[in-house]
C-alpha atoms as a PDB file:
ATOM      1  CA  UNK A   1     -21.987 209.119 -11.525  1.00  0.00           C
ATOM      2  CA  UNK A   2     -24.992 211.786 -11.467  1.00  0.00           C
ATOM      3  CA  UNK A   3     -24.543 215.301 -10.988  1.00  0.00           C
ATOM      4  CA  UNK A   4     -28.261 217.506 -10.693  1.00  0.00           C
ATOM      5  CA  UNK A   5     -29.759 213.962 -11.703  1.00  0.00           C
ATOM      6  CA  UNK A   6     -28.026 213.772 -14.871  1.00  0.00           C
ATOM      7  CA  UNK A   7     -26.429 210.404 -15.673  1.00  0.00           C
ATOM      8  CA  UNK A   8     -22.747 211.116 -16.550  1.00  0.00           C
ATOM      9  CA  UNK A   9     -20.111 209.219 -18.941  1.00  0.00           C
ATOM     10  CA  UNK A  10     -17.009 209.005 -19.070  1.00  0.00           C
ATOM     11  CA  UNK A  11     -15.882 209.329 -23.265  1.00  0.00           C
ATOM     12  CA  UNK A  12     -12.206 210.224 -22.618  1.00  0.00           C
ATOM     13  CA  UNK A  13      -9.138 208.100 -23.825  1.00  0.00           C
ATOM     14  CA  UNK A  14      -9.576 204.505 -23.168  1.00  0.00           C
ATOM     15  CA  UNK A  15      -6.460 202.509 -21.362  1.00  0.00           C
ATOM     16  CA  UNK A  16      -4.705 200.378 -24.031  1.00  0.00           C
ATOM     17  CA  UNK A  17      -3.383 197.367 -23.820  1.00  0.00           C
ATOM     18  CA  UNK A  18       0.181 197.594 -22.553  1.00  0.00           C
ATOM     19  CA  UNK A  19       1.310 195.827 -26.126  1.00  0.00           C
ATOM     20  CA  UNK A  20       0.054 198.450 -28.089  1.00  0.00           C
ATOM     21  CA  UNK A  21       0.813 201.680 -26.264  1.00  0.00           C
ATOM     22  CA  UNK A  22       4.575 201.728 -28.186  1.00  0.00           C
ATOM     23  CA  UNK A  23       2.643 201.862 -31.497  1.00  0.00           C
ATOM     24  CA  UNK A  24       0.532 204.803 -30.883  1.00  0.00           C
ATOM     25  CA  UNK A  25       1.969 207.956 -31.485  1.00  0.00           C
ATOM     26  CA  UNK A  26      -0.501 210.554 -30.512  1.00  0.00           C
ATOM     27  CA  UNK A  27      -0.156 214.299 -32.080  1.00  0.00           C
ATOM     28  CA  UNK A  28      -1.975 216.755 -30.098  1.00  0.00           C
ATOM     29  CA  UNK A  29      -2.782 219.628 -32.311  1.00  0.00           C
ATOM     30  CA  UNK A  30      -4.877 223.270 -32.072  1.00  0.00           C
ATOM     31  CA  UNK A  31      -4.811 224.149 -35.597  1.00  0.00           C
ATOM     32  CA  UNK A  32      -5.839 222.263 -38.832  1.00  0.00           C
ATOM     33  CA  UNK A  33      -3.075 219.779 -39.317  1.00  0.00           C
ATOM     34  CA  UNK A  34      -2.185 218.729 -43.382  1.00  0.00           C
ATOM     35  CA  UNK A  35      -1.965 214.996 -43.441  1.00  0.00           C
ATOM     36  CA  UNK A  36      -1.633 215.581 -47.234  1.00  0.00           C
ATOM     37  CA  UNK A  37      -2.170 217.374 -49.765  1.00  0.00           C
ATOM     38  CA  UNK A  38      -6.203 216.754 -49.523  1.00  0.00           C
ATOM     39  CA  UNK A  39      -7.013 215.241 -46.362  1.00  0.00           C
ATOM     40  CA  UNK A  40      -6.293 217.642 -43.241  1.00  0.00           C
ATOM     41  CA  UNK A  41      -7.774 217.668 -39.835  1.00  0.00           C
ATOM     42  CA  UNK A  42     -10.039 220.662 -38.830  1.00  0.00           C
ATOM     43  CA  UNK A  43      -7.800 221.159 -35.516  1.00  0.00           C
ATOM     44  CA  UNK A  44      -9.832 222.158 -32.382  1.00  0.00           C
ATOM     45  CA  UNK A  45     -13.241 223.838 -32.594  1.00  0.00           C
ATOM     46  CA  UNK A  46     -13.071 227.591 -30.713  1.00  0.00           C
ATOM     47  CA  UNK A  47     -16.090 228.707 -31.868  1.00  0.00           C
ATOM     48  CA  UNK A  48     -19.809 228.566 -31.609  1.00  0.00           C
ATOM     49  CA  UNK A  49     -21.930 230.584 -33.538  1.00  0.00           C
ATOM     50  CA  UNK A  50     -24.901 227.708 -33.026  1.00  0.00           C
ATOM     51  CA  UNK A  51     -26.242 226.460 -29.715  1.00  0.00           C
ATOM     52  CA  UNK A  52     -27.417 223.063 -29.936  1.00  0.00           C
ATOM     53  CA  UNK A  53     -30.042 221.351 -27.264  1.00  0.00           C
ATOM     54  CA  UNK A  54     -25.897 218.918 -26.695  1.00  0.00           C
ATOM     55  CA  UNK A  55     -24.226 221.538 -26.249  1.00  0.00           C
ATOM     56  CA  UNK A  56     -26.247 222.643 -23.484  1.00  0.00           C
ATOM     57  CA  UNK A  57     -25.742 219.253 -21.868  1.00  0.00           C
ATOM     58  CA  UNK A  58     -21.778 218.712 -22.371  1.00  0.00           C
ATOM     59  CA  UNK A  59     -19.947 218.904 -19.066  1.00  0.00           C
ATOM     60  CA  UNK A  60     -16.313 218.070 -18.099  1.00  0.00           C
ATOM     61  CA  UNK A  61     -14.578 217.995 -15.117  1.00  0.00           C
ATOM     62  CA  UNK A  62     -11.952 221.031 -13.991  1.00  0.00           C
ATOM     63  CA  UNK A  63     -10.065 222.271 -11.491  1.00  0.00           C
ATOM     64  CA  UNK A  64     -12.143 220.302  -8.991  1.00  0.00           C
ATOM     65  CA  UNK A  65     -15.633 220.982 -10.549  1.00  0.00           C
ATOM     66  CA  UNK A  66     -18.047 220.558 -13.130  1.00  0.00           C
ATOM     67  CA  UNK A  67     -18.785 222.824 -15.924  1.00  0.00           C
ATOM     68  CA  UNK A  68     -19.739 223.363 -19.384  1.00  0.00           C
ATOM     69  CA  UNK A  69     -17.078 221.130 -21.485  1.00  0.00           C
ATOM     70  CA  UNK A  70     -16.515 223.744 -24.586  1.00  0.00           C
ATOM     71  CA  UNK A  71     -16.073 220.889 -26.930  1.00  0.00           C
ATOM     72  CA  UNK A  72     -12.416 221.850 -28.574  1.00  0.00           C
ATOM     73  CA  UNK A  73     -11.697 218.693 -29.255  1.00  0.00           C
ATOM     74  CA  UNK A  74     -14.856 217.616 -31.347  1.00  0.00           C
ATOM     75  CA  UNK A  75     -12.238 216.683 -34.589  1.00  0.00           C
ATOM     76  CA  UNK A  76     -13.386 216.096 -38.238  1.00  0.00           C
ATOM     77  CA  UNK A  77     -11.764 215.278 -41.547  1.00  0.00           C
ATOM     78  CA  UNK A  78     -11.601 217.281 -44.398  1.00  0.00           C
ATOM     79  CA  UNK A  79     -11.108 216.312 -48.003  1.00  0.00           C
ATOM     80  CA  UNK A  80     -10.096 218.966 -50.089  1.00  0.00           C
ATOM     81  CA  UNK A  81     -12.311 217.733 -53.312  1.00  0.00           C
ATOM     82  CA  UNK A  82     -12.689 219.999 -56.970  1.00  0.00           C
ATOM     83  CA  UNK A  83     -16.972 220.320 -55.916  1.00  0.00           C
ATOM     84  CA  UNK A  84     -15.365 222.035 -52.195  1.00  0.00           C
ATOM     85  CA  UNK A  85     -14.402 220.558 -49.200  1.00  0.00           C
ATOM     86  CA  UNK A  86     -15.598 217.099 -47.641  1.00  0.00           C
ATOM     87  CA  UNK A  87     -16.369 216.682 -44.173  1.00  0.00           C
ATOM     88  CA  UNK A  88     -15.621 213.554 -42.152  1.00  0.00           C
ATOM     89  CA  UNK A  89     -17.224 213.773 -38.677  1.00  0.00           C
ATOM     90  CA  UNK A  90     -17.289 211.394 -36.281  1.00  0.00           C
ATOM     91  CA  UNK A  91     -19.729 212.879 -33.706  1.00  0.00           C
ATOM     92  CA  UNK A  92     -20.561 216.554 -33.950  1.00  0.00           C
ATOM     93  CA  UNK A  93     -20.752 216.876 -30.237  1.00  0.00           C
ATOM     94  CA  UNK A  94     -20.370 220.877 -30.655  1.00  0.00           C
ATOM     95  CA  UNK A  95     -23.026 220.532 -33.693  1.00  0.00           C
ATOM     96  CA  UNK A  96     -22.963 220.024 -36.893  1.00  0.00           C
ATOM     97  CA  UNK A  97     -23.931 223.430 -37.706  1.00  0.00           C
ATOM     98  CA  UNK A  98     -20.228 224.628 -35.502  1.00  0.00           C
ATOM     99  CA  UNK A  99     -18.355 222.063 -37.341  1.00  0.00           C
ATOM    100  CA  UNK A 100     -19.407 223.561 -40.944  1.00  0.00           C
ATOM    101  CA  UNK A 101     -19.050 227.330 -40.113  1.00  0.00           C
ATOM    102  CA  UNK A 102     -15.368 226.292 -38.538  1.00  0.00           C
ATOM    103  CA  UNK A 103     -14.203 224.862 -41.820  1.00  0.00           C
ATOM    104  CA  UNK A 104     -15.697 226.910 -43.513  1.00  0.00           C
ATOM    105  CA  UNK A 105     -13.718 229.700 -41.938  1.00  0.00           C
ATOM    106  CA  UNK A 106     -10.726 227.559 -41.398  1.00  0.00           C
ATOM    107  CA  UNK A 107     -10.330 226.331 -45.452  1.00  0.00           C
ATOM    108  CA  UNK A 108     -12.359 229.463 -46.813  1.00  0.00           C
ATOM    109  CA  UNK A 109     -14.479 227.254 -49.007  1.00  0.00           C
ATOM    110  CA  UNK A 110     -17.608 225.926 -49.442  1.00  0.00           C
ATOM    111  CA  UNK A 111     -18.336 222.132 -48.248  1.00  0.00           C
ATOM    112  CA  UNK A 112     -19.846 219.915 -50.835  1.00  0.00           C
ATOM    113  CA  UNK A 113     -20.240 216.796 -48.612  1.00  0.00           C
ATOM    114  CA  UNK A 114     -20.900 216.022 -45.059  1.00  0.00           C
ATOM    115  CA  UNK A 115     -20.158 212.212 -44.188  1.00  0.00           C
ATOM    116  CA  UNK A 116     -20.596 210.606 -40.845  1.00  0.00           C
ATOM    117  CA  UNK A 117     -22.516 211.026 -37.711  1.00  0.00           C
ATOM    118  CA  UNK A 118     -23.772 214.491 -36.520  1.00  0.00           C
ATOM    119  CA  UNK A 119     -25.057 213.702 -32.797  1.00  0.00           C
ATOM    120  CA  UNK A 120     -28.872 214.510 -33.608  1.00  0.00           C
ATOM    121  CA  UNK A 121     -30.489 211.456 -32.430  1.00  0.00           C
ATOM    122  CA  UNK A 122     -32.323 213.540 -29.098  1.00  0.00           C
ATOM    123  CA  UNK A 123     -33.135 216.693 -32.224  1.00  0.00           C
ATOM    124  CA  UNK A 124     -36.488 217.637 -32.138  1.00  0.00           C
ATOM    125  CA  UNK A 125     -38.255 218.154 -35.541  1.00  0.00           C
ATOM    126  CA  UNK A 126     -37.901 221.744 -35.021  1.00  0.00           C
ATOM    127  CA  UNK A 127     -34.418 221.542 -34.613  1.00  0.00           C
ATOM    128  CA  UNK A 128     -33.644 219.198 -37.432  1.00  0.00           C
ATOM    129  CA  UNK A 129     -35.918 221.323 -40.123  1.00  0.00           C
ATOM    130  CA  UNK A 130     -33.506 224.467 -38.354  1.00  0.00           C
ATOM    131  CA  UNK A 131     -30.739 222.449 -38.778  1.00  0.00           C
ATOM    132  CA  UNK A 132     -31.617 221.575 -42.631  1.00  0.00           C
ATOM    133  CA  UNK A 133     -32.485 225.294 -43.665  1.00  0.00           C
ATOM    134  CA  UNK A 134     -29.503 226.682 -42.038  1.00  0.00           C
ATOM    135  CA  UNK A 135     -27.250 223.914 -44.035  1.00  0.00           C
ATOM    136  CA  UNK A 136     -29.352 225.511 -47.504  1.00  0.00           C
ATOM    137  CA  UNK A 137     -29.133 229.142 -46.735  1.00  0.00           C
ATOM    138  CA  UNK A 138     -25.833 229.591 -45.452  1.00  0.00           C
ATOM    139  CA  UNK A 139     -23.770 226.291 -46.544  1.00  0.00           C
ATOM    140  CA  UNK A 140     -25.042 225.869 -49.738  1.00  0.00           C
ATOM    141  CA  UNK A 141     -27.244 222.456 -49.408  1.00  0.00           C
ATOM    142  CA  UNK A 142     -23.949 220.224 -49.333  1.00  0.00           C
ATOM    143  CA  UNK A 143     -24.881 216.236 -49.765  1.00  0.00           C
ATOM    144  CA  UNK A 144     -25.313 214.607 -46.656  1.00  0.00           C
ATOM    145  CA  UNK A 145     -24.157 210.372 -46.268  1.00  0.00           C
ATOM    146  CA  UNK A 146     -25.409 210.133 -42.536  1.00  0.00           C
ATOM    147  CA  UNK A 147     -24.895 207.749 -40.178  1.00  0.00           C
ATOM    148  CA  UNK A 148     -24.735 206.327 -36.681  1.00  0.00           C
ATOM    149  CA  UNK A 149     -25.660 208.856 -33.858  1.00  0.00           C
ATOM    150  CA  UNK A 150     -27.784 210.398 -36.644  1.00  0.00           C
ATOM    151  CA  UNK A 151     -30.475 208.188 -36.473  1.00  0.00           C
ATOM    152  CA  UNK A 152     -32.715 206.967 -38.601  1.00  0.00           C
ATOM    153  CA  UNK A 153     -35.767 208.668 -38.058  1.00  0.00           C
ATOM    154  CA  UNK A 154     -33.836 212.272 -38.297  1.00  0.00           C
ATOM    155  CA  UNK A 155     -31.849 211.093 -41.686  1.00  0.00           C
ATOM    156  CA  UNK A 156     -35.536 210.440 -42.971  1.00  0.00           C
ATOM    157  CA  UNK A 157     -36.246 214.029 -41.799  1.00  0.00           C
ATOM    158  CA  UNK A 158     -33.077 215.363 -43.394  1.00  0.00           C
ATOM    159  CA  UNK A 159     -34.039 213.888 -46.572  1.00  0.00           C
ATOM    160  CA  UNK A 160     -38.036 214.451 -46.983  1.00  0.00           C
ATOM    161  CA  UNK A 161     -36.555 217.998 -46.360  1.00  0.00           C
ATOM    162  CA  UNK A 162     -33.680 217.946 -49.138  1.00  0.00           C
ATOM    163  CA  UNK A 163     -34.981 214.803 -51.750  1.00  0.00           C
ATOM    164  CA  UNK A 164     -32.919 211.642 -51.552  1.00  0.00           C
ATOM    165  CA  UNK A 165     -30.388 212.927 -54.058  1.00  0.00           C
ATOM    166  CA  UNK A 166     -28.726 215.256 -51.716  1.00  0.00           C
ATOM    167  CA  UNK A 167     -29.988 212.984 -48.116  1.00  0.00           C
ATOM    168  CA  UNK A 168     -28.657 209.312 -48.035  1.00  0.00           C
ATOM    169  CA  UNK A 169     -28.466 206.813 -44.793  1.00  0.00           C
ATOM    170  CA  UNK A 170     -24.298 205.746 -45.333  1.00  0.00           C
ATOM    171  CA  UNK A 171     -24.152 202.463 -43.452  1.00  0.00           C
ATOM    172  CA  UNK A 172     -20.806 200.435 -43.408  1.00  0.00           C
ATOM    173  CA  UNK A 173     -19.787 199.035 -46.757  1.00  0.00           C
ATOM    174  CA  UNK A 174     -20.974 202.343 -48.366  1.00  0.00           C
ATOM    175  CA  UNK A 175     -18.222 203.137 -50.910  1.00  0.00           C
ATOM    176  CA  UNK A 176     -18.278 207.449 -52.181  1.00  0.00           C
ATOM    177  CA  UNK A 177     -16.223 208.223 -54.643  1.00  0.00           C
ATOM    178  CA  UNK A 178     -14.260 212.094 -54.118  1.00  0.00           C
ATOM    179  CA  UNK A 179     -12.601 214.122 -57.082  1.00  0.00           C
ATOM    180  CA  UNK A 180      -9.514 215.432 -55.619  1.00  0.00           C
ATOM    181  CA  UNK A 181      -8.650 217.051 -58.807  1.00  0.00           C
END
């Protein structure tokens, strides 16, 4: 489907198999949920101090009509670590600058680590050098293990910016080793 020429997809919930649907127990939650007493969910994302060129692009379908999707459920992981909290994400669709200043907020301390994909791959340089200074000045120049709908080409950014001690491409197999205590 194309709405104002824009090619659309679908990224819902995909049907399961019939077999599996009595194994799956889904918890639909706002707020940060404790899985224990390290890992936790960040709960849904209701705030965005940072627009970001996806965000801009995000629609969903309500009430009969399209409009600007606001992104609540863009979910990470966090690790409660001794160097600050680890983040998990999956996609950033809301941007990975929204996901940091919500757990920051949200936990009330500062995140060491960022792991997983951040949704940057269409970034301009622009963006991604705004992107990297805003991560120094007001998160404290956490490490970075990137991957996926990062790209490439924008981790290499990311780390000619930061040196290759804080920048690092995190492909599958990767192993990272967190102090909880």
């Amino acid at each position: 489907m194309k709405i104002l020429g824009i090619k659309l997809f679908d990224i819902g919930f995909s049907n399961f198999d019939p077999n599996l649907k009595d194994k799956i127990n889904y918890v639909l939650v706002k707020d940060s949920y404790k899985i224990n007493d390290y890992l936790y969910t960040t709960g849904e994302l209701n705030a965005y101090p940072y627009d970001t060129p996806l965000s801009k692009k995000m629609v969903h379908y309500n009430n009969g009509k399209w409009e600007k999707d606001p992104i609540i459920d863009d979910l990470s992981l966090v690790i409660k670590s001794k160097d600050g909290l680890v983040l998990i994400c999956g996609c950033c669709h809301s941007g990975l600058l929204n996901v940091c200043s919500y757990a920051s907020k949200v936990f009330n301390t500062r995140i060491s680590t960022i792991i997983g994909g951040t949704h940057m791959l269409f970034f301009s340089k622009k963006e991604i050098e705004n992107i990297a200074k805003t991560l120094e000045e007001e998160f404290g120049k956490p490490k970075l293990y990137l991957n996926h709908c990062t790209r490439k080409k924008k981790i290499k950014q990311l780390e000619q910016y930061f040196g290759d001690n804080i920048v690092q491409n995190m492909s599958v197999g990767t192993k990272l080793i967190v102090n909880l205590t």
